[in-house]
Structures are given as C-alpha cells and as structure tokens.
Protein backbone atom coordinates (compact mmCIF):
# COMPACT_ATOMS: atom_id res chain seq x y z
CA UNK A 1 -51.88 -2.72 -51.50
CA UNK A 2 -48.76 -2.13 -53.60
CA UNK A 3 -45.82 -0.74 -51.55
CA UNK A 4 -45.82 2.02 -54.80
CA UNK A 5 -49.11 2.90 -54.07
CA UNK A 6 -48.31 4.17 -50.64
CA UNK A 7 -47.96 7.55 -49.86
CA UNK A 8 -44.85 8.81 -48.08
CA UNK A 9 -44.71 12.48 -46.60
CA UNK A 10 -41.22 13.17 -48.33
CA UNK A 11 -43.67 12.92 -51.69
CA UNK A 12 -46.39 15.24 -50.46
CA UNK A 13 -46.86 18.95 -50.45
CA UNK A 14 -44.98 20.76 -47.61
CA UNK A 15 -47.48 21.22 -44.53
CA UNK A 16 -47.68 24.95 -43.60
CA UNK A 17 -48.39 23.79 -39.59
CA UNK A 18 -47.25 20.68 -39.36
CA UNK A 19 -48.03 20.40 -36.00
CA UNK A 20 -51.52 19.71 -36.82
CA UNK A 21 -50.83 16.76 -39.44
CA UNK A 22 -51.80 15.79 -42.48
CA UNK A 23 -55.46 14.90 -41.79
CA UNK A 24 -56.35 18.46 -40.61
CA UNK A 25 -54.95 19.91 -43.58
CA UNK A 26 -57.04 17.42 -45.92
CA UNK A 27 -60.32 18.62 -44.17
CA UNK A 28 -59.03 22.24 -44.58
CA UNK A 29 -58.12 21.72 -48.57
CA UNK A 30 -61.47 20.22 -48.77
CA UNK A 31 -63.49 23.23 -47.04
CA UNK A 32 -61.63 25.10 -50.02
CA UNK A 33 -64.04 22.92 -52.40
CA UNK A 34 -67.33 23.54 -50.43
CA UNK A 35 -69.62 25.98 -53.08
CA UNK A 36 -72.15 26.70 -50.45
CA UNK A 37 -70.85 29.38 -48.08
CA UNK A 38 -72.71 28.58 -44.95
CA UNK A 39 -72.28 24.84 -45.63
CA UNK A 40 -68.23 26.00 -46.14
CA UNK A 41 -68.50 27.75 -42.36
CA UNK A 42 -69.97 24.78 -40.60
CA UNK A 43 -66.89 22.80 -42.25
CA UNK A 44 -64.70 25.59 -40.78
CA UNK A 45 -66.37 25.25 -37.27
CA UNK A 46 -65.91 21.35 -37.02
CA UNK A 47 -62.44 22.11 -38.69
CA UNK A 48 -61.68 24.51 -35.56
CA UNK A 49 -63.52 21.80 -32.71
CA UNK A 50 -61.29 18.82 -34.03
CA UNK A 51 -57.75 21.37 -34.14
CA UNK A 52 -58.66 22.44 -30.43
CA UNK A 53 -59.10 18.87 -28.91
CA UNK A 54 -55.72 18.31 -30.65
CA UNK A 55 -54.48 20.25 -27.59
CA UNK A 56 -57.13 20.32 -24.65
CA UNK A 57 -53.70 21.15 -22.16
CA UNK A 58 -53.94 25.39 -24.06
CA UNK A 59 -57.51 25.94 -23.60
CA UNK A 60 -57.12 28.34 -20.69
CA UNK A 61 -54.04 30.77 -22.94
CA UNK A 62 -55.52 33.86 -23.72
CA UNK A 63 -56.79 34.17 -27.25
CA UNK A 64 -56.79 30.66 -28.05
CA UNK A 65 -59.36 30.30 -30.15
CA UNK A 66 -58.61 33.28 -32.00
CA UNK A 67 -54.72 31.90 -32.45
CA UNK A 68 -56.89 28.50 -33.96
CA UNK A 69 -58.56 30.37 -36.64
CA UNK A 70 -55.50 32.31 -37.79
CA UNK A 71 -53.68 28.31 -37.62
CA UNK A 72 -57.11 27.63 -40.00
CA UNK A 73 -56.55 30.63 -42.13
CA UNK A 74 -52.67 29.83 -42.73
CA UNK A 75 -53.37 26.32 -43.26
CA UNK A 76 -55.89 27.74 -46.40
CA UNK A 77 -53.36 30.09 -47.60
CA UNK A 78 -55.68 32.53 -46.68
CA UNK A 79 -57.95 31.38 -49.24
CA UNK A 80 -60.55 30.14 -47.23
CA UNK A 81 -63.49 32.90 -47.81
CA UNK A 82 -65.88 32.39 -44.46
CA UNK A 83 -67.08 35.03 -42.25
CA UNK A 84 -64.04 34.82 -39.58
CA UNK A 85 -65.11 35.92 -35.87
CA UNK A 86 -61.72 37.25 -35.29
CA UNK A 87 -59.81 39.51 -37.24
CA UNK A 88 -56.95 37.73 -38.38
CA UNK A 89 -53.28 37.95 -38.85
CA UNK A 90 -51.99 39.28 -42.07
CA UNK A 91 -50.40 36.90 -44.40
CA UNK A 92 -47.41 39.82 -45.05
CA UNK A 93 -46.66 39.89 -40.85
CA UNK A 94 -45.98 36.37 -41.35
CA UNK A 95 -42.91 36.65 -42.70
CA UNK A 96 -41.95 39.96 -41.30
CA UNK A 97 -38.72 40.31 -39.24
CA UNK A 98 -39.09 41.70 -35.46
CA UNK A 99 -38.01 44.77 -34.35
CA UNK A 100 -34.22 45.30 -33.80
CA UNK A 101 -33.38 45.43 -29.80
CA UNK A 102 -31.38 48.35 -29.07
CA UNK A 103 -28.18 47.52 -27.44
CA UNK A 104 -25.99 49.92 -25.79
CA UNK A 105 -23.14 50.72 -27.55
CA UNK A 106 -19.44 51.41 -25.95
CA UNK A 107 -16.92 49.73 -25.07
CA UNK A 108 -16.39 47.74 -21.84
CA UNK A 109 -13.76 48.87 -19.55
CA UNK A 110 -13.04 45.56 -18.29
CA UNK A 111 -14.57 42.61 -20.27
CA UNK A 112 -15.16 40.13 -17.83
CA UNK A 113 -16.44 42.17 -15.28
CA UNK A 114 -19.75 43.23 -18.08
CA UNK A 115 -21.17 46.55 -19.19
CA UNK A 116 -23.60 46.73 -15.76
CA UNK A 117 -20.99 46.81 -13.66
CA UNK A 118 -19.78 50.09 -14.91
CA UNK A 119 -23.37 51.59 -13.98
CA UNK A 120 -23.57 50.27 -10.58
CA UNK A 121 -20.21 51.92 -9.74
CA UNK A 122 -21.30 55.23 -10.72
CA UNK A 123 -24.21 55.15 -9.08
CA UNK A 124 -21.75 54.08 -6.14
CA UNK A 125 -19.59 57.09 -6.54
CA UNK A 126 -22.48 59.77 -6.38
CA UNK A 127 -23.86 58.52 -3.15
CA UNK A 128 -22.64 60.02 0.09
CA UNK A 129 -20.76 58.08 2.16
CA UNK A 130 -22.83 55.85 4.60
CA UNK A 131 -23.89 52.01 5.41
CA UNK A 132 -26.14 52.26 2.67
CA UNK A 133 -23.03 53.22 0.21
CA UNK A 134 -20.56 50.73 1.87
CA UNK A 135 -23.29 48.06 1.26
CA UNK A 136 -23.38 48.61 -2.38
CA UNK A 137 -19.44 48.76 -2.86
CA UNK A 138 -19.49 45.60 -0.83
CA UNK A 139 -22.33 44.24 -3.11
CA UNK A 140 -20.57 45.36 -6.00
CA UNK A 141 -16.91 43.80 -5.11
CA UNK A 142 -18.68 40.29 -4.33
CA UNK A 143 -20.30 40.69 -7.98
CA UNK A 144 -16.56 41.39 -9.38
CA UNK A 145 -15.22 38.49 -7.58
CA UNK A 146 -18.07 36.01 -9.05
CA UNK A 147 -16.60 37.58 -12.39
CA UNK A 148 -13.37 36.58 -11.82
CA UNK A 149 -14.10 32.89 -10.60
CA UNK A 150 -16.45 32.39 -13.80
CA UNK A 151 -13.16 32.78 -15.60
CA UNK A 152 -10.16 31.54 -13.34
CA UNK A 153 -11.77 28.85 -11.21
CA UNK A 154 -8.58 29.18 -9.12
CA UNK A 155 -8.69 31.40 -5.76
CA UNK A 156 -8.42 35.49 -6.45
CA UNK A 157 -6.90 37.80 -3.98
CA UNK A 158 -9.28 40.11 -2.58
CA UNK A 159 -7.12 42.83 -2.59
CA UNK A 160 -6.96 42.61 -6.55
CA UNK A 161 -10.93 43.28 -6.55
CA UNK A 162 -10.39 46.52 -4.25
CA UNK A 163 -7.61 47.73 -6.63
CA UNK A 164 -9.56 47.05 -9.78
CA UNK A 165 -12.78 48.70 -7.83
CA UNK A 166 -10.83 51.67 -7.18
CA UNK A 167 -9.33 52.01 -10.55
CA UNK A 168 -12.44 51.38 -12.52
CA UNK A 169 -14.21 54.30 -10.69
CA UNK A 170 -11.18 56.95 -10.97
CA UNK A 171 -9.83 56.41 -7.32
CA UNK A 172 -13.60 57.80 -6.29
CA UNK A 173 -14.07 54.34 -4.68
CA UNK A 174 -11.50 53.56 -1.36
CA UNK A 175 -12.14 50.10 0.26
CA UNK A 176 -11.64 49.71 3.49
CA UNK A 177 -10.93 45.85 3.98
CA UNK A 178 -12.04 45.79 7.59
CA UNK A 179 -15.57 47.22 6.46
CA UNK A 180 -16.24 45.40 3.57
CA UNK A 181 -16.06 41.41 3.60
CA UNK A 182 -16.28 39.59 0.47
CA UNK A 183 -17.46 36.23 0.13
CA UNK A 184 -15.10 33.14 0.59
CA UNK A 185 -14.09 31.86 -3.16
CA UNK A 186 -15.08 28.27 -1.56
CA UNK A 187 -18.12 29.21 -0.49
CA UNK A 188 -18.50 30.71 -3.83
CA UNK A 189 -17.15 28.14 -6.12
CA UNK A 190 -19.27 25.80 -3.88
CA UNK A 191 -16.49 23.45 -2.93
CA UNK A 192 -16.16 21.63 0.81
CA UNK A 193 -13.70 21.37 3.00
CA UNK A 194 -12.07 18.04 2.72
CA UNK A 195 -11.84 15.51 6.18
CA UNK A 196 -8.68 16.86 6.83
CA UNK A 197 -9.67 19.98 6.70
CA UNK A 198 -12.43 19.82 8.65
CA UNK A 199 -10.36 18.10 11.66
CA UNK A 200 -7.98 20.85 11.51
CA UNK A 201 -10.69 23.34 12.26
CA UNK A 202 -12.01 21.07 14.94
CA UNK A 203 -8.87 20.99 16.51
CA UNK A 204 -8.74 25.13 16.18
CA UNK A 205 -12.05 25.64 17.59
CA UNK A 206 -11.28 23.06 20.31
CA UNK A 207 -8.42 25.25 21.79
C-alpha cells in the first residue's frame, strides 16, 4: 500500500466519544445508511453489545446501559431514528453549563485561619460554660494552630492562638492555659526528636 493511501486520524472527522474509537463510530455511521428500520435496530443492538464489552469493569454502575445508548445516540448526532428503550439525553443539555454553587459571601476576619472558623467560634460563644464548651475552644485553638503551621512551618507560641481566639470572638472567649492543651507543633508538623534529643529525655526521665 502507498504510504499516501493511509489514513491518519489528524485527516479524519473529529470523533464525538473518542473513547470508543474509530471502528465503533464506522458501524454507527453505517446504521445511519440502513433503510429498513427493524434491520437499522438490530444494527443498533449489536452496536450497543460490542460498546459494552469495550468496558466489562462498569457493568454493575447504575444506568449503564441506558448511559450506552445516549453514547450511541451522540455518536449519530442524534440522527439515528430507532425505537430507543430509554429516554435519552437532550442534544441542547449537552452543552449546557451547570448550575452556579452558591458561595458565601463576606469577608474573612483573618485569612489564614478560613471562613469556618468564624462559625465554630460563635457557636462557641453561645454555649454555656462547661467541659463540653472548653472542649470545643480547645478543638477550635488546635484547628487555629494547624492554620498557622500550614503557613509558617516554624514553631507558634500558644499564647498568640489564645489572644487571636479571644480577639476574633469580641473578648467572649477567655482561655485558660491550664484547661486547654494544644497540640505540640512537632507532633503536629510530624517531625522527631533527633538522638540527642531523645538521650536528653532519657536522662530526664531517668532522674
């Protein structure tokens, strides 16, 4: 054969599911020939068989076989005129844009800290006071001080998350360091202690 005479995809008409390949589309743009309309929705059938042992691995996803013929009916520009058992997808919702997501609007008190922080903090302040409130401050505070780290990877002072706790909620929120303990920033930041370190503890808890 002459190299000319080959075929090469960058020559051929875009595929509208690629995933599929070229064959499949030939047997759906001949189906498109087929006069005889029963003879046209046996074609169809074999059309569908042949796309689903392309990919045995989705056989159990819900709707699967409906989500073929749809594939069949966008590969045919919707041009295919057969009895469909589904009802398919409109060629317009193809190209339709999704809904917008609504996001909250505001500004951020304190950018690094995030918007949900502001929300667990008043939900803080309008509980009474209790273990079940200190629990949530302290739950809170660790969550500022993972903030912090994400940003400095350097140690923070505690006593810089109680301040910013208490200013961010209008003085409503009072730590108490001895009742709430926040996480070490190594234990956070995942490092370990080096050899030395680890003698010099030794040597602590040995006394």
């Amino acid at each position: 054969m002459d190299v000319n005479e080959l075929d090469y995809n960058t020559q051929m008409n875009i595929l509208n599911l690629p995933e599929y390949g070229r064959n499949i589309q030939r047997m759906v743009d001949h189906a498109l020939t087929i006069q005889d309309r029963e003879e046209r929705k046996r074609c169809a059938q074999t059309i569908i068989s042949i796309m689903g042992n392309l990919f045995p691995h989705l056989r159990d996803v819900p709707d699967f076989k409906h989500k073929l013929w749809d594939h069949l009916a966008i590969m045919a520009d919707f041009k295919l005129d057969i009895d469909y058992p589904y009802e398919l997808i409109q060629k317009e919702n193809l190209f339709s844009k999704p809904d917008v997501v609504p996001y909250q609007s505001g500004r951020i008190k304190v950018r690094h800290y995030g918007r949900y922080l502001d929300e667990l903090i008043d939900k803080a302040v309008l509980m009474e006071e209790g273990p079940e409130r200190t629990r949530l401050v302290q739950l809170i505070a660790n969550h500022m001080k993972k903030c912090i780290l994400s940003w400095n990877r350097d140690a923070v002072d505690d006593q810089k998350i109680f301040d910013d706790l208490s200013q961010l909620s209008n003085g409503k929120i009072v730590v108490n360091p001895d009742m709430v303990h926040l996480i070490d920033t190594r234990e956070l930041l995942g490092r370990k202690q080096s050899p030395r370190q680890n003698q010099g503890n030794n040597r602590k808890n040995q006394k």
